[in-house]
C-alpha atoms as a PDB file:
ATOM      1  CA  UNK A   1     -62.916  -6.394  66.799  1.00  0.00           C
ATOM      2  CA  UNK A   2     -61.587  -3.077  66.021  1.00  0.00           C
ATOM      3  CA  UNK A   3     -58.012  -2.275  65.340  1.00  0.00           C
ATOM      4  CA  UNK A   4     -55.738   0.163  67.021  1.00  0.00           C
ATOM      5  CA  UNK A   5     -53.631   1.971  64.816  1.00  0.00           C
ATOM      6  CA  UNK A   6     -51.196   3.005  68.209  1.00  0.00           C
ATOM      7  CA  UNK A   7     -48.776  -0.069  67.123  1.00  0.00           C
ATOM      8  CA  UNK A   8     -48.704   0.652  63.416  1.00  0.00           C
ATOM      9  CA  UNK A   9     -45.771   3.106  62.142  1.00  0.00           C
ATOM     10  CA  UNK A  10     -47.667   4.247  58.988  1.00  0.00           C
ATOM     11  CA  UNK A  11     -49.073   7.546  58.326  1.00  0.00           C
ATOM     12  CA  UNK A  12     -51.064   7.400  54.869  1.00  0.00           C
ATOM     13  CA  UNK A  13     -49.447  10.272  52.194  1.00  0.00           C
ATOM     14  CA  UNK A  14     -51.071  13.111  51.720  1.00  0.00           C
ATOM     15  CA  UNK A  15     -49.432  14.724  48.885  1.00  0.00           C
ATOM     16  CA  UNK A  16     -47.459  13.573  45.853  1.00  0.00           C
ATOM     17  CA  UNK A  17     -43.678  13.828  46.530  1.00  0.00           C
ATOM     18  CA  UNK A  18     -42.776  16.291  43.907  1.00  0.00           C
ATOM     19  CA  UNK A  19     -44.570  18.843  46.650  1.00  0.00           C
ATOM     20  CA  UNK A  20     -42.727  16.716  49.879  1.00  0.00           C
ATOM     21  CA  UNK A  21     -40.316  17.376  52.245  1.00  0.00           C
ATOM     22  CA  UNK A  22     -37.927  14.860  53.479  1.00  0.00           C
ATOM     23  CA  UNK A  23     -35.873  14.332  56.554  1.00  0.00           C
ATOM     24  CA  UNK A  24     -33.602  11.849  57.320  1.00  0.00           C
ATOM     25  CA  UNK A  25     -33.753   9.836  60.691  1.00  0.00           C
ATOM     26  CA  UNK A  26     -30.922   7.010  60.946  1.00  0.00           C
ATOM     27  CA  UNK A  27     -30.026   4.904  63.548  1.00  0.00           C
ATOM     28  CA  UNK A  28     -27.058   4.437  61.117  1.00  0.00           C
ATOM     29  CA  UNK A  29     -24.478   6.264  63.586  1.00  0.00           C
ATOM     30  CA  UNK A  30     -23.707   9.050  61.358  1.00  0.00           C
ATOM     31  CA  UNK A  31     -22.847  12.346  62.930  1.00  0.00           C
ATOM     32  CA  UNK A  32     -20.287  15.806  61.581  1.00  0.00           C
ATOM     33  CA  UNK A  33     -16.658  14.711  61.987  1.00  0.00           C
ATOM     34  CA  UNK A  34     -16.940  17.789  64.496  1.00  0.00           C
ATOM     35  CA  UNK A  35     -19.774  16.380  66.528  1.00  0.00           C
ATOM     36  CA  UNK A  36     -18.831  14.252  69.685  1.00  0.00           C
ATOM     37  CA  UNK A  37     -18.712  10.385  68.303  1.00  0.00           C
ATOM     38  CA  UNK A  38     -21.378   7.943  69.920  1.00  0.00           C
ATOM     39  CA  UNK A  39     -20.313   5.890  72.539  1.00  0.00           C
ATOM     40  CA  UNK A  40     -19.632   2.657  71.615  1.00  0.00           C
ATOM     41  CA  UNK A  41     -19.037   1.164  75.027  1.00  0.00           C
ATOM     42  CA  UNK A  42     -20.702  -2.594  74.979  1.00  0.00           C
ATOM     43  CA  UNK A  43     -22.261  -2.498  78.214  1.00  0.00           C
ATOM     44  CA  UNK A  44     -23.919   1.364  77.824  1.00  0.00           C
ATOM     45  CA  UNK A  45     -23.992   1.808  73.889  1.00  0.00           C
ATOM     46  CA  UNK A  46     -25.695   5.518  73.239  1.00  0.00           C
ATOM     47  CA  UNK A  47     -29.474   7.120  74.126  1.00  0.00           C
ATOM     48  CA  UNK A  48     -28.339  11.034  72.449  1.00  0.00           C
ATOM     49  CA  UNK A  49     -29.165  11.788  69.002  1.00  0.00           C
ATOM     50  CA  UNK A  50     -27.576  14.397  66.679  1.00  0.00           C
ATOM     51  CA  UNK A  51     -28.655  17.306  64.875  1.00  0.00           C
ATOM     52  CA  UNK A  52     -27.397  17.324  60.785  1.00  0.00           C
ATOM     53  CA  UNK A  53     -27.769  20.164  58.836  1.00  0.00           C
ATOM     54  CA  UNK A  54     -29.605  20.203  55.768  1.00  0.00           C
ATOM     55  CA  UNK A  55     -26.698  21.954  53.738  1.00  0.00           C
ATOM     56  CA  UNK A  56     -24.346  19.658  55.058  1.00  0.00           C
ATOM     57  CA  UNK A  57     -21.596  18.497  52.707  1.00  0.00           C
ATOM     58  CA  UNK A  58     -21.443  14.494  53.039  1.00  0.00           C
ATOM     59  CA  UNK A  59     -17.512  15.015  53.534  1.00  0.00           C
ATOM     60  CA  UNK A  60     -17.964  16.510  56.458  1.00  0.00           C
ATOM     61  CA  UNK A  61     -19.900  13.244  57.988  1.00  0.00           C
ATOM     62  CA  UNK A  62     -18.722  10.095  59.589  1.00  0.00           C
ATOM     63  CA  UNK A  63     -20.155   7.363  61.105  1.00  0.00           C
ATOM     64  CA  UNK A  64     -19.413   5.956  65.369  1.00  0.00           C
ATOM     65  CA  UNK A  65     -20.943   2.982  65.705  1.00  0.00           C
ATOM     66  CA  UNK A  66     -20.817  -0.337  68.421  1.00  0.00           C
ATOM     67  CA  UNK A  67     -18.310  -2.943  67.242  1.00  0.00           C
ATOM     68  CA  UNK A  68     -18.662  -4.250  63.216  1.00  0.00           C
ATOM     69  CA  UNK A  69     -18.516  -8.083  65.095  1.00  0.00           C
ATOM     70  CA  UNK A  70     -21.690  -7.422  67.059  1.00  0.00           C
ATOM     71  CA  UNK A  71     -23.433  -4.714  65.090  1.00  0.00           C
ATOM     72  CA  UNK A  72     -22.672  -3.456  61.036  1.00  0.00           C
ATOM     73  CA  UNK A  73     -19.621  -2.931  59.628  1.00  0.00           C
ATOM     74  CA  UNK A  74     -19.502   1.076  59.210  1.00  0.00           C
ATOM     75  CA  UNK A  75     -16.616   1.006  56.458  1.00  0.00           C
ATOM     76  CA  UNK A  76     -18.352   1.115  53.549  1.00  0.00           C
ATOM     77  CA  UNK A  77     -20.326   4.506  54.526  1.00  0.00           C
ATOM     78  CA  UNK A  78     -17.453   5.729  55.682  1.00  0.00           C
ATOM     79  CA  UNK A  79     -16.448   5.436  51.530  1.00  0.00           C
ATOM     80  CA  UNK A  80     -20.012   6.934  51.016  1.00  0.00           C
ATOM     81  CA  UNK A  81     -21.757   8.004  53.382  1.00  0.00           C
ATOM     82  CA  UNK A  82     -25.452   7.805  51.394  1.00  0.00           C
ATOM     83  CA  UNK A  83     -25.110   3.972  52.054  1.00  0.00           C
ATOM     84  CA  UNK A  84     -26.821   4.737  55.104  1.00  0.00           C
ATOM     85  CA  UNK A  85     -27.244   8.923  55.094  1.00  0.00           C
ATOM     86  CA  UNK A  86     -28.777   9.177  51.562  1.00  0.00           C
ATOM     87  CA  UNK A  87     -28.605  12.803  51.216  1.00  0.00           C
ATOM     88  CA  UNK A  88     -27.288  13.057  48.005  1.00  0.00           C
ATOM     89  CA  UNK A  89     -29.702  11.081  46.139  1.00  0.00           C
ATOM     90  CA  UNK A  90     -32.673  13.157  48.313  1.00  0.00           C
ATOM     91  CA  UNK A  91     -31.051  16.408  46.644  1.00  0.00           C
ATOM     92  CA  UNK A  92     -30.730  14.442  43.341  1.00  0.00           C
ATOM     93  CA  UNK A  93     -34.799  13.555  43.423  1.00  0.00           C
ATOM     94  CA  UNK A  94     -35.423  17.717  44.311  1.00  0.00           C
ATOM     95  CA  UNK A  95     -32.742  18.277  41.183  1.00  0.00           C
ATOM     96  CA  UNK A  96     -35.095  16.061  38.778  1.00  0.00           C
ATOM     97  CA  UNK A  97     -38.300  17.529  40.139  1.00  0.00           C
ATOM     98  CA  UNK A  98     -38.869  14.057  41.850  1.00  0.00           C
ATOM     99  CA  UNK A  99     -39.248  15.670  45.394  1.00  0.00           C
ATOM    100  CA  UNK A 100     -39.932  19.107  46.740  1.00  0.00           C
ATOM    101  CA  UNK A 101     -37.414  19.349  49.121  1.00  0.00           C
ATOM    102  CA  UNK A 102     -34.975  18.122  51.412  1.00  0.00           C
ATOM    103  CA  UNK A 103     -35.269  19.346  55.257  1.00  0.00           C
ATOM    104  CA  UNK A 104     -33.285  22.044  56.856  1.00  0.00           C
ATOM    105  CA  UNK A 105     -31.953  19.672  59.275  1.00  0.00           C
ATOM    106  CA  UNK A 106     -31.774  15.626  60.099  1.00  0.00           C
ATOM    107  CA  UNK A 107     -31.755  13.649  63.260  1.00  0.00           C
ATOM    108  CA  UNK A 108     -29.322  10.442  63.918  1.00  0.00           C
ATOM    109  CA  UNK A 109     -28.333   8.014  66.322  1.00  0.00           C
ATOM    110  CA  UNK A 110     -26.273   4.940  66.861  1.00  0.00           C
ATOM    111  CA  UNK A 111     -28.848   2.190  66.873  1.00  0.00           C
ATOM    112  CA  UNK A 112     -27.058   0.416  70.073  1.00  0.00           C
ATOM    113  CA  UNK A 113     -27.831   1.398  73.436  1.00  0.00           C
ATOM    114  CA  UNK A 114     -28.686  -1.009  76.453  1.00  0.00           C
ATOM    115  CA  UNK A 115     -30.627   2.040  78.094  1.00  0.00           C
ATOM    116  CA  UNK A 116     -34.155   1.373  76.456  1.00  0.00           C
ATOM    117  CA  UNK A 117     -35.505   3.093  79.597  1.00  0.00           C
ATOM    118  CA  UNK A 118     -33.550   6.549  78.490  1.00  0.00           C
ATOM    119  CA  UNK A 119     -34.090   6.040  74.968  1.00  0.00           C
ATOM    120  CA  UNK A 120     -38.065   6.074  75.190  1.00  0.00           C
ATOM    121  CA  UNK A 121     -38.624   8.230  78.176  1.00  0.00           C
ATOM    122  CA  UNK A 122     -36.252  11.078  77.465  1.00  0.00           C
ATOM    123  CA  UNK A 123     -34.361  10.501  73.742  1.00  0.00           C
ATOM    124  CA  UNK A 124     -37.759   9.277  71.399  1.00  0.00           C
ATOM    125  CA  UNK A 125     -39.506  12.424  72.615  1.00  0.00           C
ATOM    126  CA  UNK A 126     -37.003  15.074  72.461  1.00  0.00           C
ATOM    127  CA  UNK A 127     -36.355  13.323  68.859  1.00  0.00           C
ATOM    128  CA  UNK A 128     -40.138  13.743  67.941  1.00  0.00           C
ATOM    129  CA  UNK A 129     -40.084  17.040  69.164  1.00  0.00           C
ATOM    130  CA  UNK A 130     -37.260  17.980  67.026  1.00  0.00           C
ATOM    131  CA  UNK A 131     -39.107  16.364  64.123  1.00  0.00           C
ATOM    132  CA  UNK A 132     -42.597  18.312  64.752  1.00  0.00           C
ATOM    133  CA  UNK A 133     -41.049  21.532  64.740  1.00  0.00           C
ATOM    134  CA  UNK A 134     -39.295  20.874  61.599  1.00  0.00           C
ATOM    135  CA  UNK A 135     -41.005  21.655  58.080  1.00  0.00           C
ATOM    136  CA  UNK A 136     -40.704  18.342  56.789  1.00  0.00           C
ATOM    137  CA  UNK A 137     -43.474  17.014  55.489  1.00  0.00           C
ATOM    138  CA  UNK A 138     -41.851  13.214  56.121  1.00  0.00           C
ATOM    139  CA  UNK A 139     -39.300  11.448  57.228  1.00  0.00           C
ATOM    140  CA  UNK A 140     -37.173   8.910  55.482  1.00  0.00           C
ATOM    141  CA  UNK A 141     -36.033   5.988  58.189  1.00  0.00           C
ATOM    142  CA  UNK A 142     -32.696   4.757  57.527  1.00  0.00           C
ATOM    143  CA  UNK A 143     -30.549   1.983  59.916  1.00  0.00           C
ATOM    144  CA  UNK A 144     -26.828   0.697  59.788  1.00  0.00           C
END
């Protein structure tokens, strides 16, 4: 029996990470204190993603996310926001010649929605798209 690879979220590396280019996708809830916050309604939750910068300075990020009781509690990246958003230790790795670079922009969301309909017809491929066109080489996956 052959295997399909369609189920399996693994793309084999093709270059050492000293030459690689990272973007961060998070589910986390992080977004720019001047970004509209996710909705945390219970009975919608949130299907829209947003756009981070890859110059952006972590003070200037937050994180919206569905109630700590039913989901994660969001205080501790709100300390430090790399709990979840690790951009600082991404530009550390490019610093010690670890990694080549970090991307010129990142993708969130609040990992909460009860519109799985929205999120995989419209928001997934409007995310990939995003991620395509970007000049990272991969993406770092990061939840709340």
């Amino acid at each position: 029996m052959e295997l399909s690879r369609k189920a399996i979220p693994y793309t084999p590396v093709t270059r050492p990470l000293h030459e690689t280019t990272i973007m961060i996708v998070s589910t986390s809830g992080v977004h720019l204190k001047d970004q509209e916050p996710y909705n945390t309604d219970p009975a919608e939750g949130d299907a829209t993603y947003r756009i981070i910068p890859g110059d952006v300075d972590p003070k200037d990020l937050t994180v919206t996310h569905a109630a700590p009781k039913d989901h994660y509690n969001t205080d501790y990246p709100k300390e430090d926001i790399n709990c979840v958003f690790p951009i600082d230790r991404l530009r550390e790795m490019v610093d010690d010649g670890d990694l080549g670079g970090v991307a010129e922009k990142h993708i969130t969301m609040m990992g909460y929605s009860m519109r799985l309909n929205k999120i995989n017809k419209e928001t997934i491929p409007a995310l990939v798209k995003e991620v395509v066109r970007s000049k990272a080489d991969a993406v770092l996956l990061t939840a709340g």
